[in-house]
Protein backbone atom coordinates (compact mmCIF):
# COMPACT_ATOMS: atom_id res chain seq x y z
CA UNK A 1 0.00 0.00 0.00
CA UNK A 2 1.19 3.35 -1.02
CA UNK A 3 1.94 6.01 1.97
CA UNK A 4 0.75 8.55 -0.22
CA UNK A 5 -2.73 9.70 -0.01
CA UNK A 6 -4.28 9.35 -3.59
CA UNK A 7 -7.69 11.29 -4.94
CA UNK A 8 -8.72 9.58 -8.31
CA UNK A 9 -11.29 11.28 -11.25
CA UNK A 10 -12.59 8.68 -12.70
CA UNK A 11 -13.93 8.94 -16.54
CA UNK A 12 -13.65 7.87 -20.18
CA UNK A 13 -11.97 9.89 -21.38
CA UNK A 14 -10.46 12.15 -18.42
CA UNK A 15 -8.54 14.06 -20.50
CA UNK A 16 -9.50 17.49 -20.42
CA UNK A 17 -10.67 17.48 -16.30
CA UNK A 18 -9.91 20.17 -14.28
CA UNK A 19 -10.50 18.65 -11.35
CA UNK A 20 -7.03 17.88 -10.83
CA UNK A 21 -6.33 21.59 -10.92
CA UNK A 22 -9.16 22.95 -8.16
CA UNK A 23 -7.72 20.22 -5.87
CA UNK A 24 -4.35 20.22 -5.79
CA UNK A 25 -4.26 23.90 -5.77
CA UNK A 26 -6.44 23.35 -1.86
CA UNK A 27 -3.84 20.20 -1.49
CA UNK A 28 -1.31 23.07 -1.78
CA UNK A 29 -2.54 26.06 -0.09
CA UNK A 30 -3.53 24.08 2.54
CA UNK A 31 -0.06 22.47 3.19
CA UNK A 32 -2.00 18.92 2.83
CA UNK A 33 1.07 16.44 3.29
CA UNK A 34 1.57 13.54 1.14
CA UNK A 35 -1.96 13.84 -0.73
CA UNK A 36 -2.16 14.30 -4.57
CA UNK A 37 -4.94 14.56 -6.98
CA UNK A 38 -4.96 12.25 -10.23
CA UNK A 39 -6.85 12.10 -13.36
CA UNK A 40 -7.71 8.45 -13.95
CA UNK A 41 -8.97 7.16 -17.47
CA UNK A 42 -10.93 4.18 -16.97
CA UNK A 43 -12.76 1.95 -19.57
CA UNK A 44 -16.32 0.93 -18.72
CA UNK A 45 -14.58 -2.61 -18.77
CA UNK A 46 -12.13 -1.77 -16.07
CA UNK A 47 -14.28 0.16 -13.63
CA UNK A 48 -14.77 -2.41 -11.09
CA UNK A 49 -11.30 -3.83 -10.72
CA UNK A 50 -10.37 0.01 -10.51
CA UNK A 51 -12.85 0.37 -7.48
CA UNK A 52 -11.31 -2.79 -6.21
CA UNK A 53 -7.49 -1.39 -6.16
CA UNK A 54 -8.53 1.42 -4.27
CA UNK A 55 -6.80 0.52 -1.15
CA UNK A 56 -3.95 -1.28 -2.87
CA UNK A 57 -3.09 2.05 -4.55
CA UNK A 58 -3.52 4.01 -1.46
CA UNK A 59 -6.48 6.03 -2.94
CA UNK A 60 -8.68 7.21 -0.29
CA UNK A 61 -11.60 8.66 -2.27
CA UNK A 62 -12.61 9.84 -6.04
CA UNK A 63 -14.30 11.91 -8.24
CA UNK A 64 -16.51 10.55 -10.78
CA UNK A 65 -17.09 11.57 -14.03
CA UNK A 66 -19.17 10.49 -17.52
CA UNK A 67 -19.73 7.94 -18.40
CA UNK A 68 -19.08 6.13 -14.98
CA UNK A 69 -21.85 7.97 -12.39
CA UNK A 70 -24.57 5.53 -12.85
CA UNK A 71 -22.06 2.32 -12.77
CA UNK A 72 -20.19 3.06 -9.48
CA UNK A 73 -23.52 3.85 -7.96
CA UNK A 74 -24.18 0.41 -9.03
CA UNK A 75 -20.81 -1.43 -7.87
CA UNK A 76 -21.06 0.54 -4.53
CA UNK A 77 -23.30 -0.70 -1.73
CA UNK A 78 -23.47 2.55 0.69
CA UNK A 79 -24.75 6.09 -0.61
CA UNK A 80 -25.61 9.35 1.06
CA UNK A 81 -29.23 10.56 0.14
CA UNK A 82 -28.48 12.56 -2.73
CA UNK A 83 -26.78 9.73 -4.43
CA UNK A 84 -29.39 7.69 -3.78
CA UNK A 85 -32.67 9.87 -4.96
CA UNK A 86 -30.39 10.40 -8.00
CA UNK A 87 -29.04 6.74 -8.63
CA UNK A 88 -25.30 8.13 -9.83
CA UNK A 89 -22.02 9.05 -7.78
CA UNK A 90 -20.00 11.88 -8.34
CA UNK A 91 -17.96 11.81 -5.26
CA UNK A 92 -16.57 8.67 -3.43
CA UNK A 93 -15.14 8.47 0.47
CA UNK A 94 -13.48 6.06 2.42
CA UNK A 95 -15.19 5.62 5.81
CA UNK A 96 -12.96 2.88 6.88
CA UNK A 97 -15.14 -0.48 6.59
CA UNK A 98 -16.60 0.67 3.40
CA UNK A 99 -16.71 3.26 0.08
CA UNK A 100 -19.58 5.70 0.13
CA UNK A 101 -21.02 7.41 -2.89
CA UNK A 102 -22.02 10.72 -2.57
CA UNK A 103 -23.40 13.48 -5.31
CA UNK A 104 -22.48 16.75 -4.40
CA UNK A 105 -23.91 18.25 -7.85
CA UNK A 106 -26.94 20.14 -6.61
CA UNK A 107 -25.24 20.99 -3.41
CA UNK A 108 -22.50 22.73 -5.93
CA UNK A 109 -25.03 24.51 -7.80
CA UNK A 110 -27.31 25.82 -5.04
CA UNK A 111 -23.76 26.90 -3.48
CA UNK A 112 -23.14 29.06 -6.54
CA UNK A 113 -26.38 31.02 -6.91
CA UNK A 114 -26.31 32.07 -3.39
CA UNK A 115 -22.12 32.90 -3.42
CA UNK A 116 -23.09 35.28 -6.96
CA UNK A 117 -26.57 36.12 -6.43
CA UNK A 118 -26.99 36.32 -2.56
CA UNK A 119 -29.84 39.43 -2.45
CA UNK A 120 -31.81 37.40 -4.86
CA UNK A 121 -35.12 35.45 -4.03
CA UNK A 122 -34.97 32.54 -6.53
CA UNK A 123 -37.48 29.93 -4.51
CA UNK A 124 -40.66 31.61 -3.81
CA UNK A 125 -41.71 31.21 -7.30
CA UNK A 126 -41.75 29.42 -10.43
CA UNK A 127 -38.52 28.20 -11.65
CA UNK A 128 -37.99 27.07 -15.31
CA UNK A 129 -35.46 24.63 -16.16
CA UNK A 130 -34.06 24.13 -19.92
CA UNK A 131 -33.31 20.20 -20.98
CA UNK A 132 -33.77 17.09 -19.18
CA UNK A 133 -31.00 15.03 -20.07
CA UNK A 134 -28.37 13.72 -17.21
CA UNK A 135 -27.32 17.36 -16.16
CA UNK A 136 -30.76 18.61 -15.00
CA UNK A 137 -31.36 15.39 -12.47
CA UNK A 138 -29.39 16.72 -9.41
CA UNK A 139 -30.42 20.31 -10.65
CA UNK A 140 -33.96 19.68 -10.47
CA UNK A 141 -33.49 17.57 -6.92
CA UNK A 142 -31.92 20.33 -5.02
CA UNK A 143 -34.90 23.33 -6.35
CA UNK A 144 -37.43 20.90 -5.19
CA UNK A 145 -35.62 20.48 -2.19
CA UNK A 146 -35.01 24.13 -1.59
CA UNK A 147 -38.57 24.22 -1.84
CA UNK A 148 -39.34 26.27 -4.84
CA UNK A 149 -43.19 26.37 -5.37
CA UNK A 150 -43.27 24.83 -8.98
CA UNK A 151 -40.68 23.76 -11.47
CA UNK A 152 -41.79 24.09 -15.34
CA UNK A 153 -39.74 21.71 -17.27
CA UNK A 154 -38.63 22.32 -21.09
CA UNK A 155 -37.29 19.96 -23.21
CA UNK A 156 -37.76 18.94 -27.11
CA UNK A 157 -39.50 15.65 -26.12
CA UNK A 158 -42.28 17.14 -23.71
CA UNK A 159 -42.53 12.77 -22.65
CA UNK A 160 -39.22 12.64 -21.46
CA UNK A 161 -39.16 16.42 -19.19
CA UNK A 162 -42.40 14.57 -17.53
CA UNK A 163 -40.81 10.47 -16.99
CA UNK A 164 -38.08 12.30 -15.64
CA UNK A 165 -40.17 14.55 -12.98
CA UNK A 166 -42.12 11.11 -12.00
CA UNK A 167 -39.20 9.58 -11.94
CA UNK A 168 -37.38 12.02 -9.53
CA UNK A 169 -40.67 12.81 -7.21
CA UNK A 170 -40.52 16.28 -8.52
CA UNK A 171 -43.82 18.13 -8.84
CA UNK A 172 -43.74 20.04 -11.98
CA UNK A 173 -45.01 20.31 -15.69
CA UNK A 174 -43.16 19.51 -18.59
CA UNK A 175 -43.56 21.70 -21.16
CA UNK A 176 -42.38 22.48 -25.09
CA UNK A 177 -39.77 24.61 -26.73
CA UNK A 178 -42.71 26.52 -28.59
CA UNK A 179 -44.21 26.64 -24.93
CA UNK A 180 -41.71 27.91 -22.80
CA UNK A 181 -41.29 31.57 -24.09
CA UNK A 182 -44.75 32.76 -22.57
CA UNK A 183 -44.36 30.02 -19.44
CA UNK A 184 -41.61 32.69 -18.55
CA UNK A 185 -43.39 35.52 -17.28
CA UNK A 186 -44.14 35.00 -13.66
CA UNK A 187 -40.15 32.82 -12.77
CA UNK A 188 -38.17 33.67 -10.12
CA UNK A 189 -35.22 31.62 -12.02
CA UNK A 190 -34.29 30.44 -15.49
CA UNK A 191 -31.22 28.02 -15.24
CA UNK A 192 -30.07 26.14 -18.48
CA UNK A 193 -28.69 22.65 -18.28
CA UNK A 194 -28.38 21.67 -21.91
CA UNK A 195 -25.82 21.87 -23.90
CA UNK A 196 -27.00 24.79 -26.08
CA UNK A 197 -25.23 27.51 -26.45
CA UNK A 198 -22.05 25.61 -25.87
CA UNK A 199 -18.56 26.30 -27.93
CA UNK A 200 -19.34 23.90 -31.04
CA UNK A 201 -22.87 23.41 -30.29
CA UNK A 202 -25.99 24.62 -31.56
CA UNK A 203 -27.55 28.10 -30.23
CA UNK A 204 -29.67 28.03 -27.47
CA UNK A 205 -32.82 30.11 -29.47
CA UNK A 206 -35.16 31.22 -26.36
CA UNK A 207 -36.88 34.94 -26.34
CA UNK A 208 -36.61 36.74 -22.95
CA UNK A 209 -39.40 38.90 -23.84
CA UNK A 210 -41.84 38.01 -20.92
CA UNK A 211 -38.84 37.08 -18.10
CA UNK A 212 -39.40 39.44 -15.26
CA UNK A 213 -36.31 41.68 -14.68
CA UNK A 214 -36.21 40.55 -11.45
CA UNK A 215 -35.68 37.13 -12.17
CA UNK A 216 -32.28 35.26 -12.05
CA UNK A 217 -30.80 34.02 -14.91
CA UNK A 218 -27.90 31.14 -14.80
CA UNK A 219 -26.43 28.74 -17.35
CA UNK A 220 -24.65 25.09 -15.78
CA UNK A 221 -21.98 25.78 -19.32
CA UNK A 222 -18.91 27.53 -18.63
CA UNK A 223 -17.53 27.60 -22.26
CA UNK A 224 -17.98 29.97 -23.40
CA UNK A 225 -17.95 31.54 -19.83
CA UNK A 226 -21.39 33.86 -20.54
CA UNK A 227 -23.26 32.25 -23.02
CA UNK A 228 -25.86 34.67 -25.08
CA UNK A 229 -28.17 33.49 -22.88
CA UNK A 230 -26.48 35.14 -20.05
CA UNK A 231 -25.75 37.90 -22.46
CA UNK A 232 -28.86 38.82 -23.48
CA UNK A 233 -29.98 38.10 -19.93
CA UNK A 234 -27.49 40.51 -18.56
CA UNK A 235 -28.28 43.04 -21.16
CA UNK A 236 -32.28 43.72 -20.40
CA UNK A 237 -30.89 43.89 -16.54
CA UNK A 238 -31.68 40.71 -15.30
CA UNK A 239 -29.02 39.38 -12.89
CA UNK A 240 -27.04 36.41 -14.41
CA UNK A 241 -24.65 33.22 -13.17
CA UNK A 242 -22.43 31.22 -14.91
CA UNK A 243 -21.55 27.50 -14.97
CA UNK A 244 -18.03 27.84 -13.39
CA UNK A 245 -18.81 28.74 -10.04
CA UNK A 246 -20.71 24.96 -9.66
CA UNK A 247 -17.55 23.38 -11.09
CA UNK A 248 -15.74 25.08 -8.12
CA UNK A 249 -18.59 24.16 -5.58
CA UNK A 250 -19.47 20.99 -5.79
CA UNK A 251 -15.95 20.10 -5.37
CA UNK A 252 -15.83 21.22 -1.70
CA UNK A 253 -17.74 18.63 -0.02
CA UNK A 254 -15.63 15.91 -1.26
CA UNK A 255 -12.16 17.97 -0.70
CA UNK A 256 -13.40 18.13 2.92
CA UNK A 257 -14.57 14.41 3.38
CA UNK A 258 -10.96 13.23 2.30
CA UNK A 259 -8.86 15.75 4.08
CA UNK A 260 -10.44 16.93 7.51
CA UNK A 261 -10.36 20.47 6.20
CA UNK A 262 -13.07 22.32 4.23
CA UNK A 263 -11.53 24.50 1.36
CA UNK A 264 -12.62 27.89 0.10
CA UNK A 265 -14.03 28.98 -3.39
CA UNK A 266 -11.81 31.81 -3.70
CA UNK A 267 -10.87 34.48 -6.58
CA UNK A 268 -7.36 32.94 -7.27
CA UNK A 269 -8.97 29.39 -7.81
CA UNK A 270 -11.54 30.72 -10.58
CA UNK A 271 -8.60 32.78 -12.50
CA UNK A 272 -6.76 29.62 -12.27
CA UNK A 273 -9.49 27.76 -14.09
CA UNK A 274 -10.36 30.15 -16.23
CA UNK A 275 -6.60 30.42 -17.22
CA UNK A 276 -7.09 27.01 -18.14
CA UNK A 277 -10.48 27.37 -20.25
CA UNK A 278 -8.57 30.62 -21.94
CA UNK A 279 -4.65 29.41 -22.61
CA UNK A 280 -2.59 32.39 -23.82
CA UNK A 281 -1.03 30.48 -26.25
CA UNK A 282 -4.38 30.10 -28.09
CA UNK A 283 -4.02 26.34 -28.10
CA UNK A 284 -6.60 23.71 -27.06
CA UNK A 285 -8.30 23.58 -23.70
C-alpha cells in the first residue's frame, strides 16, 4: 500500500478534467502532506477492478465523471441521500469499513447562486429549467428540495421532461420549446442545463421577452464563460450566473470528506481555471 494519499477522477476519457487543478491547488494552499490529486482514465470494462485497487493504490476517495456515475452507484453498496434519490455518484469516500457514494452536484449549484446572487429570491416562485438530459437530475433535486413552489420543465421531447419529474418525485409540468417563451413571465429563475449555447454546439434560441427583470438568470456551461443566454440576460438587466462557479462548488464537499479540512471557493482558484479554459497560447483547452 502506497503512503501517499491518492484522490482519483474517474472517466472515459479524463482528459480534459480540471479537477485535478481545483484540488491540488487546496492540497497546496492548505499544506495537505503527502496527498495528490490524479486524473484516472478508466474503460467501462475496467471500472470495477479500478474500485477494487482502491486501497492497494492508497487512494482514499474519487471523483466521478461520464460515463461512470450511474455504474459506481451500481458497484457501490453505501450512498448518502443525494446519491441515492439520483441513482449516480459523483464523489466517493473512504469511511474505513466501506466506500460511500455521494453526489455533491446540486449541493454545488445551489452553493453558486447564493455565493453570486446572494440578495436574490430565486425559490418563492416558479422556476424554469431548460433540458432534461443527465445534467438537469441533481439540478432539479436540489430546487425541489429548496422548496421552490413549482418547477416548469422544457425539453424537445415534452414525454421525457415529464418520466423524468415522476421519476425524480418532482412536482412540476413539462412543457415544449414553442411553450416555454410565454411560461416565462411569472419565474423567479431560469437556469439552463443543456448543452445549447455551448462552444461547437448549436444556439440556445429562447426569447426573454416576458422574463421578469427581477428574475435570475444562470447557465450550468462555462464555455464559453457567458453564453448569449447570459448575455442577453445581462443586457435587459436581469441578474445572471455562470456554470463555473458549480464546477468550483461541488468540489468542496468531497475535498473536505478526504482531508479533515473544508476548502474555500476563492478568486485565485476561478482565475486559475479560467486560465485554463482561456490558454494564452491560443491552443486547445
Amino acid at each position: 500500500m502506497s503512503d501517499l494519499s491518492r484522490v482519483w477522477v474517474l472517466g472515459w476519457p479524463v482528459t480534459h478534467s480540471r479537477s485535478p487543478l481545483i484540488h491540488n491547488h487546496w492540497i497546496k494552499r492548505l499544506g495537505i502532506e503527502n496527498a495528490v490529486y490524479e486524473k484516472h482514465g478508466v474503460p467501462p470494462e475496467e471500472l470495477t477492478a479500478t474500485l477494487s485497487s482502491f486501497r492497494d493504490e492508497g487512494v482514499i476517495g474519487a471523483n466521478v465523471t461520464v460515463p461512470h456515475k450511474e455504474a459506481v452507484f451500481a458497484a457501490l453498496s453505501h450512498y448518502d441521500d443525494a446519491a441515492r434519490r439520483l441513482k449516480a455518484v459523483n464523489t466517493i469516500v473512504d469511511c474505513g469499513t466501506h466506500f460511500e457514494g455521494r453526489n455533491t452536484d446540486g449541493y454545488g449549484f445551489m452553493a453558486n447562486l447564493k455565493a453570486e446572487a446572494p440578495d436574490v429570491d430565486f425559490t418563492s416562485k416558479p422556476v424554469m429549467v431548460l433540458g432534461a438530459g443527465g445534467a438537469a437530475r441533481a439540478i432539479l433535486v436540489a430546487l425541489a428540495d429548496a422548496g421552490v413552489p413549482e418547477i416548469r420543465l422544457v425539453n424537445r421531447t415534452v414525454e421525457k421532461a415529464a418520466d423524468l419529474l415522476t421519476e425524480l418525485d418532482v412536482k412540476g409540468t413539462a412543457l415544449s420549446w414553442d411553450a416555454a417563451p410565454a411560461a416565462l413571465e411569472d419565474v423567479g429563475l431560469l437556469v439552463n442545463t443543456s448543452s445549447l449555447g455551448m462552444t461547437g454546439m448549436d444556439p440556445l434560441e429562447l426569447s426573454l421577452n416576458k422574463l421578469d427583470p427581477s428574475a435570475l438568470v444562470t447557465d450550468i456551461v462555462y464555455s464559453p464563460l457567458e453564453t448569449d443566454l447570459l448575455a442577453r440576460a445581462r443586457a435587459r438587466g436581469n441578474a445572471t450566473v455562470d456554470g463555473l462557479g458549480m464546477l468550483l462548488h461541488q468540489a468542496v464537499p468531497g475535498f473536505e470528506a478526504w482531508f479533515g479540512v473544508r476548502p474555500q471557493v476563492t478568486p485565485e482558484l476561478r482565475a486559475l481555471i479560467l486560465e485554463d479554459l482561456n490558454p494564452k497560447d491560443g491552443g486547445e483547452n
